[in-house]
Protein backbone atom coordinates (compact mmCIF):
# COMPACT_ATOMS: atom_id res chain seq x y z
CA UNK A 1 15.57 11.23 10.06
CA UNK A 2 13.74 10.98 6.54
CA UNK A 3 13.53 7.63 5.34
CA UNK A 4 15.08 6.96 1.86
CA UNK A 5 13.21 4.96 -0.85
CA UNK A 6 14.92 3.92 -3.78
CA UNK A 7 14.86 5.38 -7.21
CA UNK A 8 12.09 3.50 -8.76
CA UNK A 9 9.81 5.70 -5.49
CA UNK A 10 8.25 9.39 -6.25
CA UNK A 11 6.46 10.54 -3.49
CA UNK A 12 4.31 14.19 -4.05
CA UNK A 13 2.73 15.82 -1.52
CA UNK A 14 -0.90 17.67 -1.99
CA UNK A 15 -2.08 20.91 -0.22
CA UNK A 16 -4.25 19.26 1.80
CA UNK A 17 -1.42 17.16 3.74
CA UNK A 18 -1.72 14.01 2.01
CA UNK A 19 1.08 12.08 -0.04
CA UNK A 20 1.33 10.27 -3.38
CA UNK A 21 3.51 7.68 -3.27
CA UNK A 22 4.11 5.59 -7.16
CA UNK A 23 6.77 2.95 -7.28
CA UNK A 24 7.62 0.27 -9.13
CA UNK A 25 8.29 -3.49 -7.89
CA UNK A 26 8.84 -7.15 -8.93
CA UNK A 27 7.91 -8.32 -5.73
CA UNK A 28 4.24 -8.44 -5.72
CA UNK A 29 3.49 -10.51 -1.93
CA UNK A 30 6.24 -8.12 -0.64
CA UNK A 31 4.32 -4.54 -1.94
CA UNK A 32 1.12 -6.34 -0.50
CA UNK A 33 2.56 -7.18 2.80
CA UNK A 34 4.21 -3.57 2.94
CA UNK A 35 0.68 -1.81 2.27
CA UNK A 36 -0.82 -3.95 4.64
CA UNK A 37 1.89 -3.20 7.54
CA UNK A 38 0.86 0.30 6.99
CA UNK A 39 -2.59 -0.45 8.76
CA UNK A 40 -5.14 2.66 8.18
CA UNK A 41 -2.43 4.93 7.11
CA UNK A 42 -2.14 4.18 3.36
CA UNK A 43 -4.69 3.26 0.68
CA UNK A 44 -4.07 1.90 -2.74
CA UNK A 45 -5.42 3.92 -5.08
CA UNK A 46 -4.14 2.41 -8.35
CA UNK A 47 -3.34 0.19 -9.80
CA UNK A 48 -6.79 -1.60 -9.69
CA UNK A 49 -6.32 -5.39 -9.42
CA UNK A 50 -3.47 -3.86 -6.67
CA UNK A 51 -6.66 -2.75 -5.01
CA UNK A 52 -8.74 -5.68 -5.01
CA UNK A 53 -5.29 -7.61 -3.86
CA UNK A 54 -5.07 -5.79 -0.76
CA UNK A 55 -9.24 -5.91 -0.34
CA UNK A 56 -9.02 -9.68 -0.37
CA UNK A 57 -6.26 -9.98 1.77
CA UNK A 58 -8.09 -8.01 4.19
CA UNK A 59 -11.30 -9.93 3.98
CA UNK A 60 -9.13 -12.82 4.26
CA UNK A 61 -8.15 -10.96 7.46
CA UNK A 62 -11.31 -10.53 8.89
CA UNK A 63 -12.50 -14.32 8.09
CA UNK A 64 -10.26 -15.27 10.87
CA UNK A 65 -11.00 -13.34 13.50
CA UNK A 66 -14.89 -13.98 12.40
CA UNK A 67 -14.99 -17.32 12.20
């Protein structure tokens, strides 16, 4: 079973297996939480300060299990 994404989702795949997802959202925290439930298996590549969002929250991350 394919999982649908709404219309505001275009996903492309390359030759080389991997996908390019683009979307568009309102809900900032909730596209940050998404990307971040996705582990290792997804990296933001644009937009930039979408980026350093998810690099934060993952330092953030790390703090606690460091400290």
């Amino acid at each position: 079973m394919q999982k649908r994404w709404p219309d505001s989702v275009s996903i492309s795949r390359n030759e080389d297996g991997t996908v390019i997802m683009r979307a568009q959202t309102s809900c900032f925290d909730g596209c940050i939480r998404w990307v971040l439930s996705q582990g290792n298996q997804i990296e933001v590549l644009k937009p930039e300060w979408l980026r350093k969002s998810v690099i934060e929250k993952l330092n953030e991350a790390i703090e606690v299990y460091y400290h």
